[in-house]
N, C-alpha and C. Protein backbone atom coordinates (compact mmCIF):
# COMPACT_ATOMS: atom_id res chain seq x y z
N UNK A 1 0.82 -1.19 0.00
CA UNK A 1 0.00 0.00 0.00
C UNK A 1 0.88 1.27 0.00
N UNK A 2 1.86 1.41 0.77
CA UNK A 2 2.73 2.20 0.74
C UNK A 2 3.64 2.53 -0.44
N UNK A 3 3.77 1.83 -1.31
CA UNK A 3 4.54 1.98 -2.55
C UNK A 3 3.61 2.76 -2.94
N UNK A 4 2.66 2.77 -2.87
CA UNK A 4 1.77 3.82 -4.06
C UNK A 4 2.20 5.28 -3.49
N UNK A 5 2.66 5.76 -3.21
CA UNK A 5 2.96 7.04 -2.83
C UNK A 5 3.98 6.92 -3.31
N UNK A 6 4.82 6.03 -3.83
CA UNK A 6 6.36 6.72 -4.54
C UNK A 6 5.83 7.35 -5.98
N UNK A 7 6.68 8.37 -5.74
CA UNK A 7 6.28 9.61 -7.04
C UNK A 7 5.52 10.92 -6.50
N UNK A 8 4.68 10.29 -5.37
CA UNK A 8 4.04 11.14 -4.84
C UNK A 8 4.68 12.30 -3.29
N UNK A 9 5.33 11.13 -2.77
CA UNK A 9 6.35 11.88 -2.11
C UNK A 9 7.62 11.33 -2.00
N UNK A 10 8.75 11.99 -0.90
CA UNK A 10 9.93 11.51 -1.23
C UNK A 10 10.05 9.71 -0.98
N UNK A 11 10.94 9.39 -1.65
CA UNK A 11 11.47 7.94 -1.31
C UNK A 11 12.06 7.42 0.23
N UNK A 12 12.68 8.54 0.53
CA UNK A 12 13.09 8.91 1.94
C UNK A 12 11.98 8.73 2.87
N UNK A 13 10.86 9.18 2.79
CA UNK A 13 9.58 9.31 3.44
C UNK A 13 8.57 8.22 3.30
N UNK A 14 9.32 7.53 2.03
CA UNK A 14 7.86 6.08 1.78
C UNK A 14 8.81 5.01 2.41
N UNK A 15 9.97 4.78 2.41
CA UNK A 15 10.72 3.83 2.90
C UNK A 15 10.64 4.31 4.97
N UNK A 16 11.07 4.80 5.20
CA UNK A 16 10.78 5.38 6.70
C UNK A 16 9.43 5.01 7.22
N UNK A 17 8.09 5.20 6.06
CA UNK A 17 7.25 5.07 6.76
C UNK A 17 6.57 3.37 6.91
N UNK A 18 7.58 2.57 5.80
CA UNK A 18 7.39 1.08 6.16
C UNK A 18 7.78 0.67 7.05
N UNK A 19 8.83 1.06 7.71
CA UNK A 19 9.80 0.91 9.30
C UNK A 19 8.48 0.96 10.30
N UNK A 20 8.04 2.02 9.81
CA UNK A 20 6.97 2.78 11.18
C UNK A 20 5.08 2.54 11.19
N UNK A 21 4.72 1.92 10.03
CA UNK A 21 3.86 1.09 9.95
C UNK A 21 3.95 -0.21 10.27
N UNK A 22 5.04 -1.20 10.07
CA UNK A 22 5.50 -2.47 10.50
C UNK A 22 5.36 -2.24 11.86
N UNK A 23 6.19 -1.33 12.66
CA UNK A 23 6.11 -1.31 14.18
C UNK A 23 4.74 -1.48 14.58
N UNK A 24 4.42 0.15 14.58
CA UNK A 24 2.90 0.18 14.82
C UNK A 24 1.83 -1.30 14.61
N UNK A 25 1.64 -1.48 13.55
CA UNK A 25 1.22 -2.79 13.58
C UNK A 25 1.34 -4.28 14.29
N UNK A 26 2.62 -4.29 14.31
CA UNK A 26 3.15 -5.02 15.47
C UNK A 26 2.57 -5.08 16.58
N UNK A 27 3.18 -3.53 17.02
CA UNK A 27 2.22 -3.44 18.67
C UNK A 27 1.06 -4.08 18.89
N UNK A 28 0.29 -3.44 17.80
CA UNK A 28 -1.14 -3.01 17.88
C UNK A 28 -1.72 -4.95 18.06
N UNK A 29 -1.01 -5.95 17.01
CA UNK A 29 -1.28 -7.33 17.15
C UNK A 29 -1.08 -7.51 18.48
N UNK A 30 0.11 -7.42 19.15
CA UNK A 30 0.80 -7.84 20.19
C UNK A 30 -0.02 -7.49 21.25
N UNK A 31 -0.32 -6.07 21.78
CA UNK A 31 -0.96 -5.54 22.82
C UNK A 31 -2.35 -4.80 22.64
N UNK A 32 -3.12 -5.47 21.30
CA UNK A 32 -4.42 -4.81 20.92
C UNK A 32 -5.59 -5.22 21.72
N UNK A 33 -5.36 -6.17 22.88
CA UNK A 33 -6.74 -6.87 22.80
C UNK A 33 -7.47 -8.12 21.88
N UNK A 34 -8.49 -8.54 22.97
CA UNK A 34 -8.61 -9.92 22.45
C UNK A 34 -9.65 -9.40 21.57
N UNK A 35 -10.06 -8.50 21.33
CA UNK A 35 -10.98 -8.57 20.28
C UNK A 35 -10.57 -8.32 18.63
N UNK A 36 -9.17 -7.98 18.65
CA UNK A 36 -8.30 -7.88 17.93
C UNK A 36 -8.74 -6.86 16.55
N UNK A 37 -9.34 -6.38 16.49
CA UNK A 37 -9.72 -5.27 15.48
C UNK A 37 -9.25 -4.25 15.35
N UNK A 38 -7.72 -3.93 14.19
CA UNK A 38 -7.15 -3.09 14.13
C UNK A 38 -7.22 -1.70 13.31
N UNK A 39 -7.00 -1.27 13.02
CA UNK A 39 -7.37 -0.27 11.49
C UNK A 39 -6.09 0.70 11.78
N UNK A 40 -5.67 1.08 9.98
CA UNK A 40 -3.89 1.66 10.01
C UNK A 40 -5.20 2.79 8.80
N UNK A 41 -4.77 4.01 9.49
CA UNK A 41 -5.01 4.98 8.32
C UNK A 41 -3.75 5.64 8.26
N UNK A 42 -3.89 6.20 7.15
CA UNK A 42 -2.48 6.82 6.11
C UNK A 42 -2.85 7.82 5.50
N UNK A 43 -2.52 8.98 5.49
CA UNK A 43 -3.10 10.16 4.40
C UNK A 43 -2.23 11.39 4.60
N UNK A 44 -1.99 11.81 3.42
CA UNK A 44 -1.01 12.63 3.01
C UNK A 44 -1.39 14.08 2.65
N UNK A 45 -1.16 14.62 4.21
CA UNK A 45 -1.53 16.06 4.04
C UNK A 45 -0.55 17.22 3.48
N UNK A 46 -1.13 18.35 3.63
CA UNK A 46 -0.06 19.45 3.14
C UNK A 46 1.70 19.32 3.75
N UNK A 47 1.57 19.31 4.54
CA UNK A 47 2.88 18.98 5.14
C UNK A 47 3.67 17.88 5.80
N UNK A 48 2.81 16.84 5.65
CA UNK A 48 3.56 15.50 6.56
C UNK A 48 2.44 14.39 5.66
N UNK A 49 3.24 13.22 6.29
CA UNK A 49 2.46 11.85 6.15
C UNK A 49 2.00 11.49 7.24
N UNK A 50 0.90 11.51 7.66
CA UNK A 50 -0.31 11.06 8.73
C UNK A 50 -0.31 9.43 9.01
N UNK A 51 0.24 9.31 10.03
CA UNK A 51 -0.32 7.11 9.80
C UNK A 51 -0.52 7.38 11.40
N UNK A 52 -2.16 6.70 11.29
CA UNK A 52 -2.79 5.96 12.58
C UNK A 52 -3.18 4.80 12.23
N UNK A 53 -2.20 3.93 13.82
CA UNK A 53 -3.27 2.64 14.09
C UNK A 53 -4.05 2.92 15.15
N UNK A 54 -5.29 2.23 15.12
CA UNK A 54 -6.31 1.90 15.87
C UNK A 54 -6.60 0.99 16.69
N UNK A 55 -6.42 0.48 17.97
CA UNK A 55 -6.98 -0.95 18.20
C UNK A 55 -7.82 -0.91 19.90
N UNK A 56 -8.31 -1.75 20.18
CA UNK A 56 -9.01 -1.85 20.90
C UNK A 56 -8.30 -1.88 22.29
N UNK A 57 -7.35 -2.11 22.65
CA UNK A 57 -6.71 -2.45 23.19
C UNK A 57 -6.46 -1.37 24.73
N UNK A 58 -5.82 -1.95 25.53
CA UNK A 58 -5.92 -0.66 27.18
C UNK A 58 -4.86 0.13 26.51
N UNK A 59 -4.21 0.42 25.75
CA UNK A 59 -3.12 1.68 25.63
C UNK A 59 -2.12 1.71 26.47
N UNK A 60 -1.13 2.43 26.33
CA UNK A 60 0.31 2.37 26.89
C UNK A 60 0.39 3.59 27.52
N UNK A 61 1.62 4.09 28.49
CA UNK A 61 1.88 5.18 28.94
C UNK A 61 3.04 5.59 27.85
N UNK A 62 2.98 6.88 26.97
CA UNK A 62 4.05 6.59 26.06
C UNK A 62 5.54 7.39 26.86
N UNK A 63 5.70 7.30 27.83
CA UNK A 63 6.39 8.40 28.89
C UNK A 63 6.99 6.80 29.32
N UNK A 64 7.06 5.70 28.91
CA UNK A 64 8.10 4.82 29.63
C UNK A 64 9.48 4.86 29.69
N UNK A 65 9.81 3.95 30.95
CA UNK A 65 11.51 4.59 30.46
C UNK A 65 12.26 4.01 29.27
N UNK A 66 13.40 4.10 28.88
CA UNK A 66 14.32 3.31 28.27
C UNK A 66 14.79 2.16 28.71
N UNK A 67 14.49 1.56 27.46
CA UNK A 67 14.88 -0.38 27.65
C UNK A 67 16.42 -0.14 28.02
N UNK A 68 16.62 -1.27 29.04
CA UNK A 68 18.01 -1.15 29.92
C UNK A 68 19.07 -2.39 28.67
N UNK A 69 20.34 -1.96 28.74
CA UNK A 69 20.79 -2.94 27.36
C UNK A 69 20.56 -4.17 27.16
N UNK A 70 20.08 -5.31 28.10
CA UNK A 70 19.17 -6.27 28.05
C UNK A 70 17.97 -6.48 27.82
N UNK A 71 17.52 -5.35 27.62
CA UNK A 71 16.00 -5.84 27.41
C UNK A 71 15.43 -6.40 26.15
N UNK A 72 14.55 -7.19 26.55
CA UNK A 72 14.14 -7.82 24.38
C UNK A 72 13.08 -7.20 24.34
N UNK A 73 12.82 -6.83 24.83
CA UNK A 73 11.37 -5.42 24.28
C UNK A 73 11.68 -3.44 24.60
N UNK A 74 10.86 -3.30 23.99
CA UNK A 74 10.51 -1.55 24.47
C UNK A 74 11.37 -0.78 23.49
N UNK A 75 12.02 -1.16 22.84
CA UNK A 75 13.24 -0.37 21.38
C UNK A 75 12.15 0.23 20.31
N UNK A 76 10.85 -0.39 19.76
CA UNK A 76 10.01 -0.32 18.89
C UNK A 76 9.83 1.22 19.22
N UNK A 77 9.60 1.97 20.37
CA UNK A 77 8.92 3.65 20.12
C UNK A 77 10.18 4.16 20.26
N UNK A 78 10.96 3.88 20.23
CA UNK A 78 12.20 4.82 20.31
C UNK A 78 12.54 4.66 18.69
N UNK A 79 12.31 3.45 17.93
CA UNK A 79 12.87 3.94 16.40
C UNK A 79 11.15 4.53 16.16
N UNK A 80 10.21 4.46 16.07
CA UNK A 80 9.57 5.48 15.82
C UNK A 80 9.41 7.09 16.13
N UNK A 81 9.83 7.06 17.60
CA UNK A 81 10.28 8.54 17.75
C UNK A 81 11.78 8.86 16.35
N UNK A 82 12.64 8.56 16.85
CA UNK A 82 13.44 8.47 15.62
C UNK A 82 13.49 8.64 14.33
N UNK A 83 12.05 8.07 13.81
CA UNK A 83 11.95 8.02 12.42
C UNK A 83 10.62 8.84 11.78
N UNK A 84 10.27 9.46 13.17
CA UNK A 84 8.90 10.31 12.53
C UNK A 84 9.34 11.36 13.14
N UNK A 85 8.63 12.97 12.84
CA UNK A 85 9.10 14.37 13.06
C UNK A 85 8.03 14.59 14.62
N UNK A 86 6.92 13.57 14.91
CA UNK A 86 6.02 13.90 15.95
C UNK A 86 5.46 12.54 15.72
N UNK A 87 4.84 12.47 17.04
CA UNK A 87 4.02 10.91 17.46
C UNK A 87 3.20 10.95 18.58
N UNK A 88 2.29 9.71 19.14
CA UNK A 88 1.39 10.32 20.13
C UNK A 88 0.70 9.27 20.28
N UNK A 89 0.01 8.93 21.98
CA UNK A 89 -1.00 8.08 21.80
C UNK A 89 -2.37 8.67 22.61
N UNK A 90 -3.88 8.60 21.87
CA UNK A 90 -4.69 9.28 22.05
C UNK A 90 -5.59 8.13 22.46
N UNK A 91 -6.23 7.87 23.39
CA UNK A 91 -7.38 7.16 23.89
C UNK A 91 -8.69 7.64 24.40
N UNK A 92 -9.21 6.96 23.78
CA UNK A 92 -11.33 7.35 23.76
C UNK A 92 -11.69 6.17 23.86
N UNK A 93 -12.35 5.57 23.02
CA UNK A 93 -12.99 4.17 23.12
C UNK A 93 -12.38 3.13 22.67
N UNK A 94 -11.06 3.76 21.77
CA UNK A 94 -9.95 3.17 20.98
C UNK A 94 -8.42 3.63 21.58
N UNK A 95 -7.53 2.82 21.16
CA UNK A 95 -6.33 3.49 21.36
C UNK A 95 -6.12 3.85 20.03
N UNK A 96 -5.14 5.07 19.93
CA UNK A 96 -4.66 5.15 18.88
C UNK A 96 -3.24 5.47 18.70
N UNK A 97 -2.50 5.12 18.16
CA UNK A 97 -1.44 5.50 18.22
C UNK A 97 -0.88 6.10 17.28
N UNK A 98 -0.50 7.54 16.44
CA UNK A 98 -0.02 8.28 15.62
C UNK A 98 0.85 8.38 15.75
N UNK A 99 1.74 9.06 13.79
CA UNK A 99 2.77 9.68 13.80
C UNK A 99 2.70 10.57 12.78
N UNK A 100 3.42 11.56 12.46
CA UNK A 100 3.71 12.20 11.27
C UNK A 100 4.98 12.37 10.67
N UNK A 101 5.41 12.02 9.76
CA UNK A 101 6.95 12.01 9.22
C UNK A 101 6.78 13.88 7.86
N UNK A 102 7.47 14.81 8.16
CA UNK A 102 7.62 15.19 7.57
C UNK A 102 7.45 15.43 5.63
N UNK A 103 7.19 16.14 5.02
CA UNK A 103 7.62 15.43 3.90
C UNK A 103 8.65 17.17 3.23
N UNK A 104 9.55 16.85 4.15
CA UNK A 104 10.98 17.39 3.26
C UNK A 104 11.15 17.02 2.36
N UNK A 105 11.74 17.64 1.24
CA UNK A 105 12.13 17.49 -0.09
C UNK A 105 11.09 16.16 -0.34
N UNK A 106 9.62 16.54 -1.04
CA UNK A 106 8.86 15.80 -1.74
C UNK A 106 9.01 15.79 -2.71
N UNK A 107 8.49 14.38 -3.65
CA UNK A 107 8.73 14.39 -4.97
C UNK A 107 7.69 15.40 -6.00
């Protein structure tokens, strides 16, 4: 799904945002809840690339600390902080978890 935006914005920005949809998704399987109903929106506004997942799930505190050099989990929001310009998690009846990656030098 993401390839369809090459041409449309940078390559830099469609490759980055497969890193950061894979994660997200991840989570969202991993810690969504048993009712497991996810949804990834994507949309490409004036100034950034928009990607929310959705899932049912209790939500996270995104204020955790840093994985200690042993740890086999918790690295996933640190390369998304990393790889997006802003990020966030918003809860209502859903969790959601956003990001926006810039789109510097678009195609």
């Amino acid at each position: 799904m993401l390839e369809r935006l090459a041409g449309t914005i940078s390559d830099d920005v469609v490759e980055r945002s497969k890193l950061v949809v894979s994660e997200l998704l991840t989570n969202a399987v991993l810690h969504g809840g048993e009712a497991g109903r996810i949804r990834l929106v994507v949309r490409v506004e004036p100034s950034a690339l928009r990607i929310a997942v959705e899932d049912e799930g209790p939500g996270f505190d995104p204020e955790q600390p840093e994985p200690r050099p042993n740890d086999e989990a918790g690295r996933g929001l640190q390369l998304v902080d990393h790889l997006c310009d802003r990020w966030g998690v918003d809860r209502d009846h859903v969790t959601v978890v956003w990001c926006e990656l810039g789109l510097r030098g678009a195609a």
